[in-house]
Structures are given as C-alpha cells and as structure tokens.
C-alpha atoms as a PDB file:
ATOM      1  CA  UNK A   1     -63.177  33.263   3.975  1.00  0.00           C
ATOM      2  CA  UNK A   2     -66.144  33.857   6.805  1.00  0.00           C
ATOM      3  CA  UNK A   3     -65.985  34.927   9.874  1.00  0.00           C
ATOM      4  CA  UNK A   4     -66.464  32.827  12.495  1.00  0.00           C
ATOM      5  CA  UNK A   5     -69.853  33.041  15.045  1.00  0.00           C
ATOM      6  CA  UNK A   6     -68.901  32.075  18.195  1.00  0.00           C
ATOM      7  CA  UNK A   7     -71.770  32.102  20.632  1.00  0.00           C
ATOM      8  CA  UNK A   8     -71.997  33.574  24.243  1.00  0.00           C
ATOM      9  CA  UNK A   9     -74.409  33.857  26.439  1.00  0.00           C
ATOM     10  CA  UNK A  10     -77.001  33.333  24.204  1.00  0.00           C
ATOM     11  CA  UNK A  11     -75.746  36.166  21.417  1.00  0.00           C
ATOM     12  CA  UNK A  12     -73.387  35.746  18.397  1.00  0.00           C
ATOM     13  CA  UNK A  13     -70.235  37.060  18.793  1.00  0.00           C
ATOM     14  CA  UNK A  14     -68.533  37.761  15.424  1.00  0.00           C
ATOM     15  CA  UNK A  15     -65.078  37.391  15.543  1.00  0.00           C
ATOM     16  CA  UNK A  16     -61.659  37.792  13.293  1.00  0.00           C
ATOM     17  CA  UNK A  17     -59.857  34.560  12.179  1.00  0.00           C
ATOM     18  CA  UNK A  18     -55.960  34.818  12.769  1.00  0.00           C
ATOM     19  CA  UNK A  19     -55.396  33.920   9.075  1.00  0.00           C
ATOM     20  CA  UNK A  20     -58.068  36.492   8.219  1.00  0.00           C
ATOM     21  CA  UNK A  21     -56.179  39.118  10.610  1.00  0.00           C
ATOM     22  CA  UNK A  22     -52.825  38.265   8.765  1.00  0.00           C
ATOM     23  CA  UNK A  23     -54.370  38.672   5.400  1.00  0.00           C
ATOM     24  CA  UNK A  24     -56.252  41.826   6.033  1.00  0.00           C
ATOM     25  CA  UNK A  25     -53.538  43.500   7.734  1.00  0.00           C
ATOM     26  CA  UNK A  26     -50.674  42.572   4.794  1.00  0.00           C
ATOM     27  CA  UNK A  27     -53.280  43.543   2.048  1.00  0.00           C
ATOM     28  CA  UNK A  28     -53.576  46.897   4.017  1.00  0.00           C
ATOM     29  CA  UNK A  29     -49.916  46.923   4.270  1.00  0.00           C
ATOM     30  CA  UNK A  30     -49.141  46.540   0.908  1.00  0.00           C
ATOM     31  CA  UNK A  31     -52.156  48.717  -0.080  1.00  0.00           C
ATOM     32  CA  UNK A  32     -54.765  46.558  -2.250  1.00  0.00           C
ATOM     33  CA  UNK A  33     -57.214  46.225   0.954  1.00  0.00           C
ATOM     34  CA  UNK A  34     -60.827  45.872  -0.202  1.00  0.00           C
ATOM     35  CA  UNK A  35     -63.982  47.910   0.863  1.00  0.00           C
ATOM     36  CA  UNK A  36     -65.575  44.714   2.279  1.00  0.00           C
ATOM     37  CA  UNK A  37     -62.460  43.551   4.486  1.00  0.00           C
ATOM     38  CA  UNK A  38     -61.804  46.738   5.487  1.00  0.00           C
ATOM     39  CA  UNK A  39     -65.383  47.963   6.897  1.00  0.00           C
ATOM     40  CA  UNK A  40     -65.596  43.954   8.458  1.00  0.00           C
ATOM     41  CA  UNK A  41     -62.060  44.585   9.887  1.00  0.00           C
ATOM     42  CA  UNK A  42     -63.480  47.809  11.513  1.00  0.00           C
ATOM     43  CA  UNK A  43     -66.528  46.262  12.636  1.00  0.00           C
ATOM     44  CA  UNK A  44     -65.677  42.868  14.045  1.00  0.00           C
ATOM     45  CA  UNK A  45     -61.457  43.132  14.679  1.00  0.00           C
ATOM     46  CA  UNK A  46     -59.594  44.192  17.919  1.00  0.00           C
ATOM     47  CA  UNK A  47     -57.793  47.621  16.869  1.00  0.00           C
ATOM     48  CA  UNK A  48     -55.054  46.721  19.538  1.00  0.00           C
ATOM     49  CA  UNK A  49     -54.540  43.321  16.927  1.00  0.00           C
ATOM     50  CA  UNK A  50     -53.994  45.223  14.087  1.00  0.00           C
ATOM     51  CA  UNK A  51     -51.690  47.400  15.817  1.00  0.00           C
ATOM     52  CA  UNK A  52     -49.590  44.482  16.544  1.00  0.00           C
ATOM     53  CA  UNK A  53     -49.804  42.889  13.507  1.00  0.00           C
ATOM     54  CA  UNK A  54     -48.940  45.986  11.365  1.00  0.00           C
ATOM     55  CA  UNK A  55     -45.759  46.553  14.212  1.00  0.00           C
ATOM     56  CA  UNK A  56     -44.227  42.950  13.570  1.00  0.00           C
ATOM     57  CA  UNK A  57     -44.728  43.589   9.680  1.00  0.00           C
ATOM     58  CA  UNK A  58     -43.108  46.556   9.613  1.00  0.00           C
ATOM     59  CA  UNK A  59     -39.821  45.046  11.525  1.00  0.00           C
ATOM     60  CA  UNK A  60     -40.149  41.778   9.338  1.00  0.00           C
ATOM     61  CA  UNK A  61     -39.949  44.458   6.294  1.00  0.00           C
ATOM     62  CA  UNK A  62     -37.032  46.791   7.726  1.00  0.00           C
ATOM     63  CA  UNK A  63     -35.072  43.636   8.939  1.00  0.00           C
ATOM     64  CA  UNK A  64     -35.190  42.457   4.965  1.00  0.00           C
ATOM     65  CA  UNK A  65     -34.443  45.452   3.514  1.00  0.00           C
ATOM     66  CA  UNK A  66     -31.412  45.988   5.873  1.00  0.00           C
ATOM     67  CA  UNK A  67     -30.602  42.267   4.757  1.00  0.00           C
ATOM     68  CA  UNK A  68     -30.696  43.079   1.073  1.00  0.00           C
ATOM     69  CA  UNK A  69     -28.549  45.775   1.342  1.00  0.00           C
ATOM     70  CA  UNK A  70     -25.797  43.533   3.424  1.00  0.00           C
ATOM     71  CA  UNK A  71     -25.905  41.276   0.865  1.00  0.00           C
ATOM     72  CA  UNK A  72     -25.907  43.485  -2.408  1.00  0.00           C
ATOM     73  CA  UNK A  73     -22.942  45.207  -0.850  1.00  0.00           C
ATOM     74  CA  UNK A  74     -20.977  42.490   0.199  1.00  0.00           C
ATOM     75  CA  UNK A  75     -21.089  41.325  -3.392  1.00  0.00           C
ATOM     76  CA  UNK A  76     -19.694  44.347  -4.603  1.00  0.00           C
ATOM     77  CA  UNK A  77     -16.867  44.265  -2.309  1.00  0.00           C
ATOM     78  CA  UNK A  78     -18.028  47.245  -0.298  1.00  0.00           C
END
C-alpha cells in the first residue's frame, strides 16, 4: 500500500489512507509494527488519529475479553 498525493495549492500533500491508519495502528497494537510504517506514520499521519484509533481498539479488546469471560463462566455454571 502507497500513500496517497493529494495536491493543494500547487504542493503535494501526503496523506494517510483510513485502511492504512487501521492497519498501522493494529500492527502497533499488537506489536509487529515495521520501521517503514512506523517512521511514514510519524511523518505523514495526524497524531490526534492514532489516538483515536488506538482508544476504540482498546475498548473493542476489553469489551471481548469481558465477553469471553461471561461466556467461559456461564458454561461452568458459575
């Protein structure tokens, strides 16, 4: 995946796809982030994107651990 170069006013303006966002910020996440992604992440990306991003992950991964659990111990008859 590239980035995209949207033009403005006459100069290139780099910018972040939202799939590239997504991917960047579960790989960071999860911890197998490349050098490459990272430093064009740092470059080119909103900081206030990532933030968001890396908020609603975090929920998505509490709210499925706290599901698991449910589950797990309402099979065991807890």
């Amino acid at each position: 995946m590239g980035v995209n170069k949207i033009p403005k006013n006459g100069d290139e303006k780099i910018r972040i796809t939202f799939a590239q966002l997504l991917l960047s910020t579960f790989s960071a996440f999860i911890g197998i982030q490349s050098n490459a992604n990272r430093e064009r992440d740092f470059k080119h990306g909103k900081i206030s994107h990532f933030i968001l991003i890396g908020l609603l992950f975090g929920l998505v991964f509490i709210f499925t651990i706290v599901g698991v659990v449910n589950i797990v111990l309402n099979l065991a008859g807890a």
